[in-house]
N, C-alpha and C. Protein backbone atom coordinates (compact mmCIF):
# COMPACT_ATOMS: atom_id res chain seq x y z
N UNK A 1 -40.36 -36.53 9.96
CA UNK A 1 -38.93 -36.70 9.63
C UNK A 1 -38.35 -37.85 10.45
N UNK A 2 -37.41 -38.51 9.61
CA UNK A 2 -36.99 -39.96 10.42
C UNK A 2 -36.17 -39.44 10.84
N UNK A 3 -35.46 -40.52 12.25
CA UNK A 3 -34.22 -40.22 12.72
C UNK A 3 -32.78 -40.41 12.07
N UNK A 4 -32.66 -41.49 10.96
CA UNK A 4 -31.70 -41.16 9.82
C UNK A 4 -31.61 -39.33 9.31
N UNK A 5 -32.69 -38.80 8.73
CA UNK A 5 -33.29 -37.75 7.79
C UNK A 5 -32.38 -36.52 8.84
N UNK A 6 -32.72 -37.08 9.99
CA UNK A 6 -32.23 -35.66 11.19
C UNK A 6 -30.83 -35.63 11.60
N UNK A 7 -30.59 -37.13 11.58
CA UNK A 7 -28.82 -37.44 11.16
C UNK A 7 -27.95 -36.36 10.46
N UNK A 8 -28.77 -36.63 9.40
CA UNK A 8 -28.17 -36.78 7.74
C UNK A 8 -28.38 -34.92 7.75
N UNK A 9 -29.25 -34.34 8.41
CA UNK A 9 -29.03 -32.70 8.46
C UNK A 9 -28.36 -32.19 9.52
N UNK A 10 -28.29 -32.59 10.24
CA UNK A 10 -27.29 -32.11 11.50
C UNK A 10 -25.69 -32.57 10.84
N UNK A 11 -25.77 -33.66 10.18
CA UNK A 11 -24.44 -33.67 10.15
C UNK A 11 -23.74 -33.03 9.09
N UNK A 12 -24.85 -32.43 8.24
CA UNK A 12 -24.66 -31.35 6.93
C UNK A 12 -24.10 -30.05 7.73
N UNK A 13 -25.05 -29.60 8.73
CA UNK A 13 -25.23 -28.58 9.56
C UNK A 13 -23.22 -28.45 9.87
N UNK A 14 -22.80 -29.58 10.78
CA UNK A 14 -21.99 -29.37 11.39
C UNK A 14 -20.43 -29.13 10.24
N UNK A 15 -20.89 -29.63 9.20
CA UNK A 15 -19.84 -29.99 8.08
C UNK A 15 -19.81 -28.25 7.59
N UNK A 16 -20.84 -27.38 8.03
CA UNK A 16 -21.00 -26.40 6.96
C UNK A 16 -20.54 -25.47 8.07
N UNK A 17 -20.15 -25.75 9.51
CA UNK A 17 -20.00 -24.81 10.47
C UNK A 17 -18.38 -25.31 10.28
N UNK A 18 -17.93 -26.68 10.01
CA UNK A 18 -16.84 -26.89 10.45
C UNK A 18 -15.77 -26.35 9.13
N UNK A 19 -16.29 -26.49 7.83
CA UNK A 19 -15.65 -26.32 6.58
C UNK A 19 -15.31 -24.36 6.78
N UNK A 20 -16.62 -23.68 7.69
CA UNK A 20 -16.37 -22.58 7.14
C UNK A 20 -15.01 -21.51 7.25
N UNK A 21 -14.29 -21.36 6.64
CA UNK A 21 -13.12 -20.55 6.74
C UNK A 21 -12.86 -19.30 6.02
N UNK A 22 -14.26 -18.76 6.08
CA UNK A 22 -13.59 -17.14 5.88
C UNK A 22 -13.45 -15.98 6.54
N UNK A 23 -12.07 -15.59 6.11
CA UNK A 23 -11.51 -14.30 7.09
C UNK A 23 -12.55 -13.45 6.94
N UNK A 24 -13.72 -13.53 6.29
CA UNK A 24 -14.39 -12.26 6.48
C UNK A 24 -14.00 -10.48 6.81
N UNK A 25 -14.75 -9.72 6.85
CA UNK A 25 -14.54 -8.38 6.49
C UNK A 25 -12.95 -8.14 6.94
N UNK A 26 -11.95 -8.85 8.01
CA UNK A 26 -10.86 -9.16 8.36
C UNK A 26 -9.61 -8.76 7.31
N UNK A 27 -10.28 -10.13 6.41
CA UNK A 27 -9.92 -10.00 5.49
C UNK A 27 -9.47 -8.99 4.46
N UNK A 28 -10.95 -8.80 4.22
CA UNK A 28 -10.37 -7.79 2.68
C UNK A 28 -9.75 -6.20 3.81
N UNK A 29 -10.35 -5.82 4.83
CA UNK A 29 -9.73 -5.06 5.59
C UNK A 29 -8.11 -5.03 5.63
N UNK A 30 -8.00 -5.91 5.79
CA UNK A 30 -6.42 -5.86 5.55
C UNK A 30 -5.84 -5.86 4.26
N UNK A 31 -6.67 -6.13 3.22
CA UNK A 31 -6.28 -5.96 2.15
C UNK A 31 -5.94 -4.81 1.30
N UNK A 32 -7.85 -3.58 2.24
CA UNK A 32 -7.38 -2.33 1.53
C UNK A 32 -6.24 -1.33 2.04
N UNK A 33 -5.98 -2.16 3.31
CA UNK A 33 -4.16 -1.06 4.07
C UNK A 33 -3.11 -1.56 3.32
N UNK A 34 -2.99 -3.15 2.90
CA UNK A 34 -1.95 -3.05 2.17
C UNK A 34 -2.39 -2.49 0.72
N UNK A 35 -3.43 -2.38 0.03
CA UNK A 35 -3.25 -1.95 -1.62
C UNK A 35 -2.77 -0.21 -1.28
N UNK A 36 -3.40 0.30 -0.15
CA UNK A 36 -3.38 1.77 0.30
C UNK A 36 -1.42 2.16 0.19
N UNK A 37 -1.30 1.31 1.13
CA UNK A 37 0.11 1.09 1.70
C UNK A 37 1.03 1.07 0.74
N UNK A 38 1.06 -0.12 -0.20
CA UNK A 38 1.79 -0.16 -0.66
C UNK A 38 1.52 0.87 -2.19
N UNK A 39 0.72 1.43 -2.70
CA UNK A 39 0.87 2.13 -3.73
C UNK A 39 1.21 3.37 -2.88
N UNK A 40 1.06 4.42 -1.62
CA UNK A 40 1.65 5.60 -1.39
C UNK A 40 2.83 5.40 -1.08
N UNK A 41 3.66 4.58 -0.59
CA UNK A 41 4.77 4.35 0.24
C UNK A 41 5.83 3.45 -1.09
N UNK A 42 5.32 2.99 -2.28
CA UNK A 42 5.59 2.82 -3.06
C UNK A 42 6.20 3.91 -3.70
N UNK A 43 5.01 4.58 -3.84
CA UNK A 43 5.26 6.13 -4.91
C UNK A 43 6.41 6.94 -4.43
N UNK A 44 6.21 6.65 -2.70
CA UNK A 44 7.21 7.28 -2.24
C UNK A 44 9.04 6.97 -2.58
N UNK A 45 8.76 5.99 -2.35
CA UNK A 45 10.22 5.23 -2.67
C UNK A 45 11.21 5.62 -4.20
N UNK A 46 9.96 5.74 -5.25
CA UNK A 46 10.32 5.66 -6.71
C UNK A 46 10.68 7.52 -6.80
N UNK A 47 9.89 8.17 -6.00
CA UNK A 47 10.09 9.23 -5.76
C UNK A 47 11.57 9.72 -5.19
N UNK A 48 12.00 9.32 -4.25
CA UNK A 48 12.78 9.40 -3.77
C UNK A 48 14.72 8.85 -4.68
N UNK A 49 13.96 7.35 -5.60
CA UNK A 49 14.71 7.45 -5.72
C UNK A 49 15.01 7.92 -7.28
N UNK A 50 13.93 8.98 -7.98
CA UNK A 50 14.03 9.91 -9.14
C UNK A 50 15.23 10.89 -8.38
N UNK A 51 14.89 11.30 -7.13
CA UNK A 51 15.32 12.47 -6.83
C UNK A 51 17.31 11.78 -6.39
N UNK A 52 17.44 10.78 -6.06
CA UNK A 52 18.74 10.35 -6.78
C UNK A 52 19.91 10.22 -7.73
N UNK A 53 18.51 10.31 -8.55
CA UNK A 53 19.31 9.85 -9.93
C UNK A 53 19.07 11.34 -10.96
N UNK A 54 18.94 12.64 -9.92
CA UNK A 54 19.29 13.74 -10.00
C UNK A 54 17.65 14.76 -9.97
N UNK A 55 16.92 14.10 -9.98
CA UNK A 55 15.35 14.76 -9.95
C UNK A 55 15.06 15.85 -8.98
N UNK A 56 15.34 16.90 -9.37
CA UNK A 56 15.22 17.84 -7.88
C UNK A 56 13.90 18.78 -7.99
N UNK A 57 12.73 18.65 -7.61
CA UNK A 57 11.89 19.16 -7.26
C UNK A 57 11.91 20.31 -6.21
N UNK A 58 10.68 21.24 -6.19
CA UNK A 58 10.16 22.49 -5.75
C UNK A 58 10.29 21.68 -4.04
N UNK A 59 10.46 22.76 -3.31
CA UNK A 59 10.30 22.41 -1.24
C UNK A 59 9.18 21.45 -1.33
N UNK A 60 8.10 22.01 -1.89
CA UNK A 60 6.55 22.19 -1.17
C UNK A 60 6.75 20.62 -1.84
N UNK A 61 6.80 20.65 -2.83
CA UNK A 61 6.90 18.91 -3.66
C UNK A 61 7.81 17.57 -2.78
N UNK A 62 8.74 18.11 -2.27
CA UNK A 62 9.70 17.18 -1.50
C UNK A 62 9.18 16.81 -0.42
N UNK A 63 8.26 17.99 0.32
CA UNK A 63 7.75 17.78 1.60
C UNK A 63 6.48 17.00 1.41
N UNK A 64 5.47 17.16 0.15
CA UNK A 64 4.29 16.16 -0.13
C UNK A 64 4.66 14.89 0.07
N UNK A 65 5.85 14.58 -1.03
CA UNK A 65 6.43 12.78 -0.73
C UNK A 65 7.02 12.55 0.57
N UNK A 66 7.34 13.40 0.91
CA UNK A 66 8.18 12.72 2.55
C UNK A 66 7.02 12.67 3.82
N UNK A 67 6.46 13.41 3.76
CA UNK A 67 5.23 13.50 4.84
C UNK A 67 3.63 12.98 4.33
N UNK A 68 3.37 13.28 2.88
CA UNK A 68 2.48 12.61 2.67
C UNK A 68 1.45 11.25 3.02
N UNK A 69 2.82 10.56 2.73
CA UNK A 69 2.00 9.35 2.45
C UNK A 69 1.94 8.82 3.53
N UNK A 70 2.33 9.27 4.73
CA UNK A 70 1.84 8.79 5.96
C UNK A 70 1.00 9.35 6.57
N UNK A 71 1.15 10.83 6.41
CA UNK A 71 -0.53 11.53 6.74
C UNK A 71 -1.26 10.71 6.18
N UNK A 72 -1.77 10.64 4.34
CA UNK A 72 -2.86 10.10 3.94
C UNK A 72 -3.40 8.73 4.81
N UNK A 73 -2.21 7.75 4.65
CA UNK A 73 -2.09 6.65 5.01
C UNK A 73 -2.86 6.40 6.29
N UNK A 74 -2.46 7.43 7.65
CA UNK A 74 -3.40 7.18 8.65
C UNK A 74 -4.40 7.91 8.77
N UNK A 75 -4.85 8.50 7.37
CA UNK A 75 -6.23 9.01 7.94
C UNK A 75 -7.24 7.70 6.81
N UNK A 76 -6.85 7.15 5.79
CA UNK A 76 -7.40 6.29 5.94
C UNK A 76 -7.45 5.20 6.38
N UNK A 77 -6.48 4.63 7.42
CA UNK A 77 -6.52 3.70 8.02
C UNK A 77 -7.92 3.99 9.29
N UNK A 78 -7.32 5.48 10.11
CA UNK A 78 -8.48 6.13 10.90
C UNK A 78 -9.91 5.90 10.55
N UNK A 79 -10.21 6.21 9.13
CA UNK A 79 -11.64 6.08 8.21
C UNK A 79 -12.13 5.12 8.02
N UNK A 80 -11.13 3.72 7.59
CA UNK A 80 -11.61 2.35 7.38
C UNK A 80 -11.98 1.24 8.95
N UNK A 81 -11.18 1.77 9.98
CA UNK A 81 -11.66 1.47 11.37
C UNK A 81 -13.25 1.76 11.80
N UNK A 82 -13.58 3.10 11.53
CA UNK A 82 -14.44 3.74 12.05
C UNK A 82 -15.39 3.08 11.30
N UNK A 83 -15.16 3.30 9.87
CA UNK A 83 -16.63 2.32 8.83
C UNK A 83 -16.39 0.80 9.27
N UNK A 84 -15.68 0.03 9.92
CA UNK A 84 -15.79 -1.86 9.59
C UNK A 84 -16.14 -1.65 10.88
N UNK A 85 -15.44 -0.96 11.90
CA UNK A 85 -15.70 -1.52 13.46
C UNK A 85 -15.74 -2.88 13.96
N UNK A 86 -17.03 -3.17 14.48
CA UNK A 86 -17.08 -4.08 15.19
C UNK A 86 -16.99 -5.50 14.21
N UNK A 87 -16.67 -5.61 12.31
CA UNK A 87 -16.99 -6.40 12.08
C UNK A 87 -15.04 -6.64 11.99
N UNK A 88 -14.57 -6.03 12.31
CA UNK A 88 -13.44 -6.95 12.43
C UNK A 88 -12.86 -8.15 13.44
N UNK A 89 -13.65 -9.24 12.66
CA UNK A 89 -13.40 -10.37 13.29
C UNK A 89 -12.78 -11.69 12.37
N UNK A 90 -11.73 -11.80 12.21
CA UNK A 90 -12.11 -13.17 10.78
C UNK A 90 -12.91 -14.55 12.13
N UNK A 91 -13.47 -14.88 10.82
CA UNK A 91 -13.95 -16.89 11.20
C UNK A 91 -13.33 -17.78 11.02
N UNK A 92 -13.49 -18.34 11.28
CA UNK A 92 -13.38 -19.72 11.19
C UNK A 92 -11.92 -19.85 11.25
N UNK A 93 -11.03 -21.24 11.56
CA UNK A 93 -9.59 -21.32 12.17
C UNK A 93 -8.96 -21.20 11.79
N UNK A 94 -9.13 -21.11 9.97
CA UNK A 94 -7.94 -20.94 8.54
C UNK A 94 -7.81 -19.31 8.79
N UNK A 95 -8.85 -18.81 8.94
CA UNK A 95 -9.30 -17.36 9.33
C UNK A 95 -8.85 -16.57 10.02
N UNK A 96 -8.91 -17.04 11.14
CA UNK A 96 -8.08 -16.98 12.61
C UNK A 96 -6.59 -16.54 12.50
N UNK A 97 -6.03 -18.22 11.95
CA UNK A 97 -4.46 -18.33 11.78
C UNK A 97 -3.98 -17.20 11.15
N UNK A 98 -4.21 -16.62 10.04
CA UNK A 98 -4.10 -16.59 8.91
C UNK A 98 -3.78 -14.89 9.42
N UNK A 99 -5.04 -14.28 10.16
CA UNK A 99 -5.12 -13.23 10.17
C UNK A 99 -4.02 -12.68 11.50
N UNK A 100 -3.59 -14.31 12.06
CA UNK A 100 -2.80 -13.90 13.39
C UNK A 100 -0.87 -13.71 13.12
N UNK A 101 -1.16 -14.59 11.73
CA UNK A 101 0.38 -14.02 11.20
C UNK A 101 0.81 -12.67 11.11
N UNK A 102 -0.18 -12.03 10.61
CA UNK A 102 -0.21 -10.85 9.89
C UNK A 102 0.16 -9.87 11.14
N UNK A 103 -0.91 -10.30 12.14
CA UNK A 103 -1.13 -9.28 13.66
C UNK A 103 0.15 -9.68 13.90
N UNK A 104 0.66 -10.90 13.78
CA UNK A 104 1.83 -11.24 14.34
C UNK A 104 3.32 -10.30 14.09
N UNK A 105 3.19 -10.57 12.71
CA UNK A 105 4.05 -9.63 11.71
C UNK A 105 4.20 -8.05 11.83
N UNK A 106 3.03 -7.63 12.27
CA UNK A 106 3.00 -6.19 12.85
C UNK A 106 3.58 -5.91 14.43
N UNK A 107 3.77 -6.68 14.80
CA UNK A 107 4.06 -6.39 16.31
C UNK A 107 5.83 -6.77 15.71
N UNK A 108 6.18 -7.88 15.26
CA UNK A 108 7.58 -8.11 15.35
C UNK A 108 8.75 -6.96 14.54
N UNK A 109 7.72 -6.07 13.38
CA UNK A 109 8.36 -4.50 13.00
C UNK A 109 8.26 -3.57 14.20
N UNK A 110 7.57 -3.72 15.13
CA UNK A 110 7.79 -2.54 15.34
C UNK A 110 9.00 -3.14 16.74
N UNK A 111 9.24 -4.12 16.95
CA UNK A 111 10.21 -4.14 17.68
C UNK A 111 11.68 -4.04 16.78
N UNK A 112 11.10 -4.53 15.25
CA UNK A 112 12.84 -4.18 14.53
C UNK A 112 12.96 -2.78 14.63
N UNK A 113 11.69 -2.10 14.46
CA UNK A 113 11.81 -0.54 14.70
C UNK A 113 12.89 0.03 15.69
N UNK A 114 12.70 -0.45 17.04
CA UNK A 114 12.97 -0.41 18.17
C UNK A 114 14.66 -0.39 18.12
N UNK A 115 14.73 -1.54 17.48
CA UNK A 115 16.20 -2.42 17.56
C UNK A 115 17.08 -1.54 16.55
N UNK A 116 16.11 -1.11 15.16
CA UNK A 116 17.27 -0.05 14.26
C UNK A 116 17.37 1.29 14.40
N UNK A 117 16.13 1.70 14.67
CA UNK A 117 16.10 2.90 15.40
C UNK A 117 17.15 4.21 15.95
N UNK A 118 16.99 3.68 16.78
CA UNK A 118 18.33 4.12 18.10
C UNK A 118 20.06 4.11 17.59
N UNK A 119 20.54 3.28 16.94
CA UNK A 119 21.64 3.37 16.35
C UNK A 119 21.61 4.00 15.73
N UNK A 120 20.52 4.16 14.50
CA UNK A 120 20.76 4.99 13.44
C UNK A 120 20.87 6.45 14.01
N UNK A 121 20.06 6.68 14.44
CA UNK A 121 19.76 7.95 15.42
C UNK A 121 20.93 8.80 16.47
N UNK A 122 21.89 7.45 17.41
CA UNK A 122 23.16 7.86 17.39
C UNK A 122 24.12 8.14 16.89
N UNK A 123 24.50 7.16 15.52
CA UNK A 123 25.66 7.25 14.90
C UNK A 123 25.15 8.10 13.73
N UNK A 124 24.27 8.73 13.53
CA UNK A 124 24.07 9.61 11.92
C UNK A 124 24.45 8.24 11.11
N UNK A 125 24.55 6.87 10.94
CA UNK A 125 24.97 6.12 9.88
C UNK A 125 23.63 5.74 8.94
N UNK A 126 22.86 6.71 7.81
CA UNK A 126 21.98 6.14 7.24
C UNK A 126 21.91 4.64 6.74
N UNK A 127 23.11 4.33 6.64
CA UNK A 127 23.12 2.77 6.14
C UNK A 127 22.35 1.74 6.91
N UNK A 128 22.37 1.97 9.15
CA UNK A 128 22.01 0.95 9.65
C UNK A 128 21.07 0.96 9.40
N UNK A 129 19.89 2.10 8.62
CA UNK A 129 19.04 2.39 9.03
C UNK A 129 18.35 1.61 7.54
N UNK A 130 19.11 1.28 6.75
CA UNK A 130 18.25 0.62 5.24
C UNK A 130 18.25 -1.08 5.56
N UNK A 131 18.82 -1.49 6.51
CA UNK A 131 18.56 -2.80 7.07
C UNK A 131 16.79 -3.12 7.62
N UNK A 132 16.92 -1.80 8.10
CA UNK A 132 15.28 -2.19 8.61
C UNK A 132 13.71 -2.71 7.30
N UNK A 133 14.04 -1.87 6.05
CA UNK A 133 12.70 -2.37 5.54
C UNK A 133 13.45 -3.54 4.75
N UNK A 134 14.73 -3.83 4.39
CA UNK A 134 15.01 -5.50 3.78
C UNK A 134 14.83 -6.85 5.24
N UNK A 135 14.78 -6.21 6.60
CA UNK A 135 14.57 -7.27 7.78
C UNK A 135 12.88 -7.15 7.63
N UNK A 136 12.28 -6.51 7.03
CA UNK A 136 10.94 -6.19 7.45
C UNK A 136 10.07 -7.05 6.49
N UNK A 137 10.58 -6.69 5.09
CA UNK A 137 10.32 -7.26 4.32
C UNK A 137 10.53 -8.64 4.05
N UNK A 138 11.51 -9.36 4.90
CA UNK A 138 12.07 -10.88 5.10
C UNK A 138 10.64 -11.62 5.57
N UNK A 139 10.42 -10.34 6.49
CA UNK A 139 9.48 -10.77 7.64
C UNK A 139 8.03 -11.11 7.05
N UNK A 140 7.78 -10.03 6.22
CA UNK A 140 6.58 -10.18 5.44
C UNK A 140 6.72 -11.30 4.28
N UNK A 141 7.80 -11.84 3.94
CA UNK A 141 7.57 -12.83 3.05
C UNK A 141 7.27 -14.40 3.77
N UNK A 142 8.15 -14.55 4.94
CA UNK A 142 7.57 -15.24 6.04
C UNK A 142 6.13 -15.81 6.25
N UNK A 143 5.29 -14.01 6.64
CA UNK A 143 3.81 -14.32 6.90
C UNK A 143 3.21 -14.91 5.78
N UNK A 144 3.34 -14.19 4.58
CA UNK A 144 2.90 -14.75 3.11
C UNK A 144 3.03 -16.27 3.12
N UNK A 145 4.11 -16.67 3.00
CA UNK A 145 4.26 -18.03 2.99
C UNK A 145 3.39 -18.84 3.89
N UNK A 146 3.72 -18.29 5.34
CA UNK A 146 2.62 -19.54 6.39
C UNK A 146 1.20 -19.00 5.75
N UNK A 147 0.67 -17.88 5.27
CA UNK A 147 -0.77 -17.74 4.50
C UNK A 147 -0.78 -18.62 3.33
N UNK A 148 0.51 -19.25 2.51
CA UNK A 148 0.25 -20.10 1.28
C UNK A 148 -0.37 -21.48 2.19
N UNK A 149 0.78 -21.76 3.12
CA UNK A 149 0.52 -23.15 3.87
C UNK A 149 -0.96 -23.38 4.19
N UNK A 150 -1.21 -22.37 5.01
CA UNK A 150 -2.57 -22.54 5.03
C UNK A 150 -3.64 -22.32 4.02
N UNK A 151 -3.73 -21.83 3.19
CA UNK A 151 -4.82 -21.31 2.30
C UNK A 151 -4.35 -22.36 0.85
N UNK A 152 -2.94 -22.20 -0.05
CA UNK A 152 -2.17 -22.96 -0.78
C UNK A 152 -3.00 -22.68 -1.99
N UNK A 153 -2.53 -21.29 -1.81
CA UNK A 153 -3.16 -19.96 -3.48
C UNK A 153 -1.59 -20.13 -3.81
N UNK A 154 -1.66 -20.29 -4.86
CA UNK A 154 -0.40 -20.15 -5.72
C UNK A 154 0.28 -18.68 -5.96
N UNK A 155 -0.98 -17.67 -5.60
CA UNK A 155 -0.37 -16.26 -5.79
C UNK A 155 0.00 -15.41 -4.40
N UNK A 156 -0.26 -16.56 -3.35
CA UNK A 156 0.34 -16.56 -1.80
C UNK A 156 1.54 -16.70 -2.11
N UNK A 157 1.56 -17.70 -2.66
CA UNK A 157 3.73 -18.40 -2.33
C UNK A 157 4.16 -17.56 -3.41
N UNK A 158 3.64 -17.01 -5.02
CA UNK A 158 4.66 -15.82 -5.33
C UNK A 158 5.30 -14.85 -4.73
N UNK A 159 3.79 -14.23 -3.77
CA UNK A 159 4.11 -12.83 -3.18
C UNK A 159 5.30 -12.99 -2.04
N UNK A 160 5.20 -14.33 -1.43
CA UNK A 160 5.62 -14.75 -0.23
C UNK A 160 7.71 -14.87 -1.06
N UNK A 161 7.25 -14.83 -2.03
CA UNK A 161 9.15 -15.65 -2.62
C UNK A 161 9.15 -14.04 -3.73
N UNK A 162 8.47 -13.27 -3.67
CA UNK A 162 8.47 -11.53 -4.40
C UNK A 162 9.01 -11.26 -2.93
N UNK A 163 8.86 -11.16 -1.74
CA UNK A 163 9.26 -10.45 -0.41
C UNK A 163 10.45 -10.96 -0.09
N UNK A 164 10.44 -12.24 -0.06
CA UNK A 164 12.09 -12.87 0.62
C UNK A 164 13.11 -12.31 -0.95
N UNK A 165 12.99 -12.73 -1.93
CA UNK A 165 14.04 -12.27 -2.86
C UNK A 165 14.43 -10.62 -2.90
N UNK A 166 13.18 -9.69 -2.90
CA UNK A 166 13.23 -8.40 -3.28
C UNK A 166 14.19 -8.19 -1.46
N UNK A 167 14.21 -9.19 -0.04
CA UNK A 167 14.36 -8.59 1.25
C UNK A 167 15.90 -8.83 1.03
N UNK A 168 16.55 -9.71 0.26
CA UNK A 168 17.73 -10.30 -0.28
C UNK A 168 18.57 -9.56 -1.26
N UNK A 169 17.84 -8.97 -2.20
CA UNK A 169 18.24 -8.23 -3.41
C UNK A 169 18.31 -6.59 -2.72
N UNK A 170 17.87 -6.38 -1.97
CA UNK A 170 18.06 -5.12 -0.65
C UNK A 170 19.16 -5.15 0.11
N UNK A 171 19.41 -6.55 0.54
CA UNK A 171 20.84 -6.48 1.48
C UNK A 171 21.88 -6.28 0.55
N UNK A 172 21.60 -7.10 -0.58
CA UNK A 172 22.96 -6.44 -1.28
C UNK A 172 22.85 -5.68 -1.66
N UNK A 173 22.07 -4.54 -2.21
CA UNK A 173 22.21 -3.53 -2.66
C UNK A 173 22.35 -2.21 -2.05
N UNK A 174 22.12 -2.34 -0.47
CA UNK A 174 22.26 -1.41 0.14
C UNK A 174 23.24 -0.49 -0.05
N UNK A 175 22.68 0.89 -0.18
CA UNK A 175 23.84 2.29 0.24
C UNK A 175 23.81 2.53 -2.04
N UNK A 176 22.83 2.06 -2.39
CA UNK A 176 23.28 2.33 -3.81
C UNK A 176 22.08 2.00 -4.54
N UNK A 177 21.95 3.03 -5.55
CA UNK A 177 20.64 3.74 -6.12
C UNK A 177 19.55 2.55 -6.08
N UNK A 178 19.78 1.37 -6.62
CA UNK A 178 18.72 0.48 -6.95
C UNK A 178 18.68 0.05 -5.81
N UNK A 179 18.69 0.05 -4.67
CA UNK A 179 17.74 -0.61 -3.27
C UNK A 179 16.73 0.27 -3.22
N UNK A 180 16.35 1.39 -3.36
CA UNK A 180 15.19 1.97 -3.20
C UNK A 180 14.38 1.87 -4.43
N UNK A 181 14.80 1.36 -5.38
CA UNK A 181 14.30 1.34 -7.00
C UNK A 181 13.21 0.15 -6.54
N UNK A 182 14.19 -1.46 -5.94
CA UNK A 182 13.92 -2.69 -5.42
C UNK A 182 12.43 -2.40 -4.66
N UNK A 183 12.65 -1.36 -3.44
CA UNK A 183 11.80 -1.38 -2.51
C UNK A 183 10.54 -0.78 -3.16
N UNK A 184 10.80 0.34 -3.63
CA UNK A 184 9.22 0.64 -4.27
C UNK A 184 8.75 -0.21 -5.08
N UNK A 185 9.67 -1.18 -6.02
CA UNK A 185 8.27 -1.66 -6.91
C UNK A 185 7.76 -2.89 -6.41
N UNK A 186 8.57 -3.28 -5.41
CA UNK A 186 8.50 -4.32 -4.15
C UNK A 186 6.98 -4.36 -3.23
N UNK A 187 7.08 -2.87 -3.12
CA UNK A 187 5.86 -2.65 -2.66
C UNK A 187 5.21 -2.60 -3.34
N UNK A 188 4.57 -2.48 -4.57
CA UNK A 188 3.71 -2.19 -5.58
C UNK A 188 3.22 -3.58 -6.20
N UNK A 189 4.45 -4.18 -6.29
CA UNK A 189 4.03 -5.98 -6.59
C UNK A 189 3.56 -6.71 -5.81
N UNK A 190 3.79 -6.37 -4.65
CA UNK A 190 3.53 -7.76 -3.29
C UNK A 190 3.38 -6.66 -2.20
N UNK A 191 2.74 -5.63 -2.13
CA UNK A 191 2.05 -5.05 -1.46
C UNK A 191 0.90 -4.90 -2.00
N UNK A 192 1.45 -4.09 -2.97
CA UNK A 192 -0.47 -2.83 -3.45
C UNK A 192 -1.51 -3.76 -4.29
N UNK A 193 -0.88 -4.94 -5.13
CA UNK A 193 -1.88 -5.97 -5.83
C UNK A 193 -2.41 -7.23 -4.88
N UNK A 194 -1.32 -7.70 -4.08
CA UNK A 194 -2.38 -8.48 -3.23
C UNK A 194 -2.96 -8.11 -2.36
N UNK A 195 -2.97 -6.68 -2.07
CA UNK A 195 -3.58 -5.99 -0.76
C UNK A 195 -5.10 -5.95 -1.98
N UNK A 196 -5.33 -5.54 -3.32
CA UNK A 196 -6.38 -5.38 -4.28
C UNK A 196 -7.34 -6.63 -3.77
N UNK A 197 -6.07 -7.63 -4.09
CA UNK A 197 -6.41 -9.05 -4.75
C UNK A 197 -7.47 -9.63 -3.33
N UNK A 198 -6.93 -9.08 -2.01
CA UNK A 198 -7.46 -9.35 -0.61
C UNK A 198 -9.00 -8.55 -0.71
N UNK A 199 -8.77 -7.15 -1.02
CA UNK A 199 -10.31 -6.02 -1.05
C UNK A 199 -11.01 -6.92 -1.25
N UNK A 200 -10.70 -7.57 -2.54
CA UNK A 200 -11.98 -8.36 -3.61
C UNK A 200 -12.37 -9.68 -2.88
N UNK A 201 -11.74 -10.14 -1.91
CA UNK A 201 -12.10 -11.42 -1.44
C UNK A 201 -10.89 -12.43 -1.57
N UNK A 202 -10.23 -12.46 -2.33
CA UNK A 202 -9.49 -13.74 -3.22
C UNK A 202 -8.87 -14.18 -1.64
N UNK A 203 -8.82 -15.39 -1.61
CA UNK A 203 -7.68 -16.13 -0.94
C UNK A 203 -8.49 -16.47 0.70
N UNK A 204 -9.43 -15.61 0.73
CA UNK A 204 -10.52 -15.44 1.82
C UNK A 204 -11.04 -16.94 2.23
């Protein structure tokens, strides 16, 4: 082998280490909490807001939707930890970024948590308390977006402009039937299909 020939593969080599950018198991991992996520917490919402618009169900039924979907929710979150383990790592720097919005995005709810929380909790005012998933959801259209920038899937910047409009169409609608109508199918559009769309790989 000539010294051109050894060039010419090393520098294939380095092109194929440097190009590589997938979030790997990271990835679709996060994909199956949001498809999980957003179809129970979805259901929940539409549920909730049947029972509005006069739907009155059995105890045992009221207490499935209100407690449910967060039991289910963390026992398969619990289940999908235990099966990926150690392969949650994304690669490569698109990978990296990408997956650090998201981590990012999770830490900055639970400080809105923090921040709406406590008021609501003093003043009995359910209202302060419907600010939190239209600030949350602002937030998640945010991450979406810096995931279009980087990745620049066209069904990134929908989901990313489905979260900021539906986090908008929430502020005004607050305290009245269709904000919870908004939020469940909110979640179901730009939660539970690109959380699918992530399982399968796409955008990876």
């Amino acid at each position: 082998m000539t010294d051109t020939e050894s060039a010419r593969e090393d520098l294939a080599y380095l092109k194929t280490l440097i190009g590589r950018d997938d979030a790997g198991e990271v990835w679709r991992f996060t994909g199956r909490l949001f498809a999980a996520g957003g179809f129970l917490y979805g259901l929940q919402c539409l549920f909730h807001g049947a029972q509005i618009l006069g739907f009155n169900p059995p105890g045992p039924i009221t207490l499935l939707f209100v407690a449910g979907p967060t039991v289910l929710f963390l026992i398969y979150l619990t289940i999908s930890i235990i099966r990926v383990g150690k392969d949650l790592k994304p690669q490569g720097t698109t990978g990296r970024a990408v997956s650090a919005f998201f981590s990012a995005t999770g830490m900055i709810n639970l400080v809105f948590l923090v921040i709406f929380l406590p008021p609501y909790l003093q003043s009995g005012d359910f209202r302060i308390w419907l600010f939190y998933p239209a600030v949350v959801f602002a937030v998640l259209g945010g991450a979406w977006y810096a995931a279009w920038q980087m990745r620049k899937k066209l069904w990134m910047l929908g989901t990313a402009l489905g979260w900021m409009v539906s986090a908008a169409a929430m502020g005004l609608t607050r305290g009245q039937v269709v904000y919870i109508l908004i939020c469940g199918l909110c979640l179901f559009l730009f939660m539970m299909l690109p959380g699918i769309a992530m399982a399968r790989g796409k955008g990876a």
